[in-house]
Each structure stands twice: as C-alpha cells, then as structure tokens.
C-alpha atoms as a PDB file:
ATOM      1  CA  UNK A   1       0.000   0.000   0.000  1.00  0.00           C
ATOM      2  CA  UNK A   2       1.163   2.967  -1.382  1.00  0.00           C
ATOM      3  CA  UNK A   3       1.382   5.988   1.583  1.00  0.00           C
ATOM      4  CA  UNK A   4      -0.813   9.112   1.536  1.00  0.00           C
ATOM      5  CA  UNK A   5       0.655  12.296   1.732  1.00  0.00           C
ATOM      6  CA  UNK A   6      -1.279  16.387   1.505  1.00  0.00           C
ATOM      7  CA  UNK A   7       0.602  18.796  -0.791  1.00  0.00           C
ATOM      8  CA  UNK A   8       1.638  21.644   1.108  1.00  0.00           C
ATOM      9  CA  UNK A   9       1.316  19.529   4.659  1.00  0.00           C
ATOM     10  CA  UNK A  10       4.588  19.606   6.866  1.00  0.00           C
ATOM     11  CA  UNK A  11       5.983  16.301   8.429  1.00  0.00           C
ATOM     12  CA  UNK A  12       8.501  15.159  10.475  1.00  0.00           C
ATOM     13  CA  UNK A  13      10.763  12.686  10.595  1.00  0.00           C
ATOM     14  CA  UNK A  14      11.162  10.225  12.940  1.00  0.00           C
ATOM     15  CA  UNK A  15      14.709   8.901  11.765  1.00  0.00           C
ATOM     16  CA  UNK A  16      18.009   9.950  10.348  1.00  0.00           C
ATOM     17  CA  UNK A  17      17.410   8.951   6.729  1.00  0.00           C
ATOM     18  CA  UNK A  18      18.897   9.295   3.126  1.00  0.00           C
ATOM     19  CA  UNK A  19      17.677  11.518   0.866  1.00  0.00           C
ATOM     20  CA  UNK A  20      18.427  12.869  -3.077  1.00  0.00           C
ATOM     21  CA  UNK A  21      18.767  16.526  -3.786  1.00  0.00           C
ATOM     22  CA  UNK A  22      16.444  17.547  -6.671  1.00  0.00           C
ATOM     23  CA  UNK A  23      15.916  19.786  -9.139  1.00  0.00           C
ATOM     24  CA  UNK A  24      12.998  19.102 -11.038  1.00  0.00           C
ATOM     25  CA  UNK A  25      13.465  15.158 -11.382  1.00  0.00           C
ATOM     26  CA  UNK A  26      16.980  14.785 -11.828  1.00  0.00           C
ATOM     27  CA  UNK A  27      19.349  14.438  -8.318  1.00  0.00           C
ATOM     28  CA  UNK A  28      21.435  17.334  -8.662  1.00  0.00           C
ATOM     29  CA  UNK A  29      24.493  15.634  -6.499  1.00  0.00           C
ATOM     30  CA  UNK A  30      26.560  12.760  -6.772  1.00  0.00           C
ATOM     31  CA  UNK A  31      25.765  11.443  -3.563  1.00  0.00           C
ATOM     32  CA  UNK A  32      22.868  11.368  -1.141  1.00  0.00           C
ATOM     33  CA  UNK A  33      22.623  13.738   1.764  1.00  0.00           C
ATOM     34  CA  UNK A  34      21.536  12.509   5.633  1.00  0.00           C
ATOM     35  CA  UNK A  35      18.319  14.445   7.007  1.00  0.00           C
ATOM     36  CA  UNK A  36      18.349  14.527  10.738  1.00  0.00           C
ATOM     37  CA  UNK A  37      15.445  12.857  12.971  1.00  0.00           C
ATOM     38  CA  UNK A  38      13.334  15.718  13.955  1.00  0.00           C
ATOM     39  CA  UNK A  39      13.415  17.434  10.510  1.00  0.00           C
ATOM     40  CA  UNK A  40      10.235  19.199   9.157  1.00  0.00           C
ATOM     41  CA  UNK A  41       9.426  18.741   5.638  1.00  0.00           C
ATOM     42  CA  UNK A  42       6.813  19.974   3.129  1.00  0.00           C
ATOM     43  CA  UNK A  43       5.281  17.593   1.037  1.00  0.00           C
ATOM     44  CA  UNK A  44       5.601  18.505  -2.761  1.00  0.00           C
ATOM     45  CA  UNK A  45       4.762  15.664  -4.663  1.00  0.00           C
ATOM     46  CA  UNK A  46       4.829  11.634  -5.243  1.00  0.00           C
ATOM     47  CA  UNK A  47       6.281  10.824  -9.064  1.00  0.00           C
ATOM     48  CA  UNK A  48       7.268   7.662 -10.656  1.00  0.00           C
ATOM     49  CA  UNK A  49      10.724   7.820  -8.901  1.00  0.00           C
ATOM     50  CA  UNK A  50       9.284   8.262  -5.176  1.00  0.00           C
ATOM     51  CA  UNK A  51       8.062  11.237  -2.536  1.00  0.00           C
ATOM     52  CA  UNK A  52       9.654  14.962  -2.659  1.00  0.00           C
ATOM     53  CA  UNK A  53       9.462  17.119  -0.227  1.00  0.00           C
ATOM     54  CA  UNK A  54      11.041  20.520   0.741  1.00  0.00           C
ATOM     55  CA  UNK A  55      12.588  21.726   3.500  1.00  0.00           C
ATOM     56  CA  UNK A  56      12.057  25.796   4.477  1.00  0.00           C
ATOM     57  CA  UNK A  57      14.993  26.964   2.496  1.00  0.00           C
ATOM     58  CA  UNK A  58      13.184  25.387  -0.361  1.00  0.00           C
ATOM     59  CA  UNK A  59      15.302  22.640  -1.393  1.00  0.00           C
ATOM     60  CA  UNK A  60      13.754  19.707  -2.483  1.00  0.00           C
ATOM     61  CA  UNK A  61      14.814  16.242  -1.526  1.00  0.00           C
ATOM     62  CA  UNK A  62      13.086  12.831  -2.891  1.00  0.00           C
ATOM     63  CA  UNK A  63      13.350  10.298   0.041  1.00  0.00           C
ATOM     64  CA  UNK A  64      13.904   6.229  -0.929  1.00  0.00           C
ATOM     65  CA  UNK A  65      10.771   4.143  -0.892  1.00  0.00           C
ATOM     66  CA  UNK A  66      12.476   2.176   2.370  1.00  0.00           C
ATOM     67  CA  UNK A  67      12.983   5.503   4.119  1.00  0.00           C
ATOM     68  CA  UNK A  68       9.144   6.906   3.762  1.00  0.00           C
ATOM     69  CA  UNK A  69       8.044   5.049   7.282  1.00  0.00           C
ATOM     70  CA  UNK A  70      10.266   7.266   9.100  1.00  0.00           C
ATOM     71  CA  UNK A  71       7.421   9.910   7.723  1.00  0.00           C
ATOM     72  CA  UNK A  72       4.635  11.782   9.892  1.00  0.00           C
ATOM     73  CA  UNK A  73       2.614  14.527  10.227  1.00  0.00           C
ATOM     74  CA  UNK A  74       4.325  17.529  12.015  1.00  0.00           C
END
C-alpha cells in the first residue's frame, strides 16, 4: 500500500534517513545527503521515482521508498 501524503502539509521525521537533492526530477548531487530525525518537511509531490518534499529553504529532496516510514505529520 502505497502511503498518503497532503501537498503543502509539513511532516517530520522520525529517523536519520537518506535523501536525493532535486531539481525538477533529476538528483542534482553525486551522492545522497543525511536528514536529521526531527526534521520538518513539506510535502511537494509523489512521481514515478518516489516522494519529494522541501525543507524551508526550499530545497527539495526525494526520500527512498524504504525511508518513507520514518514519515509523519508535524
């Protein structure tokens, strides 16, 4: 079962995980980034490669599929 996320809804999350920097669809570095437990994220949108949210800044990371659990509403 596919999770349910709200566009524009913050979220927290519950673990350090892994996430890709994005710009548009394309990861824009080599290699992944860790986001801290505790971090609030904005939910932009689910595509064909996974979940992207943003953080307040505005950048945009896509989390893995294994990584979405650590997900929940702020």
């Amino acid at each position: 079962m596919e999770p349910k996320f709200e566009k524009d809804v913050k979220y927290r999350l519950t673990r350090e995980v892994d996430a890709c920097v994005v710009d548009g669809q394309n990861c824009v570095l080599q290699n992944d980034i860790d986001l801290n437990a505790e971090t609030v994220l904005t939910f932009v949108e689910a595509n064909e490669d996974g979940f992207v949210f943003s953080n307040e800044e505005g950048t945009n990371y896509r989390l893995h599929a294994d990584d979405i659990d650590a997900v929940e509403e702020a």
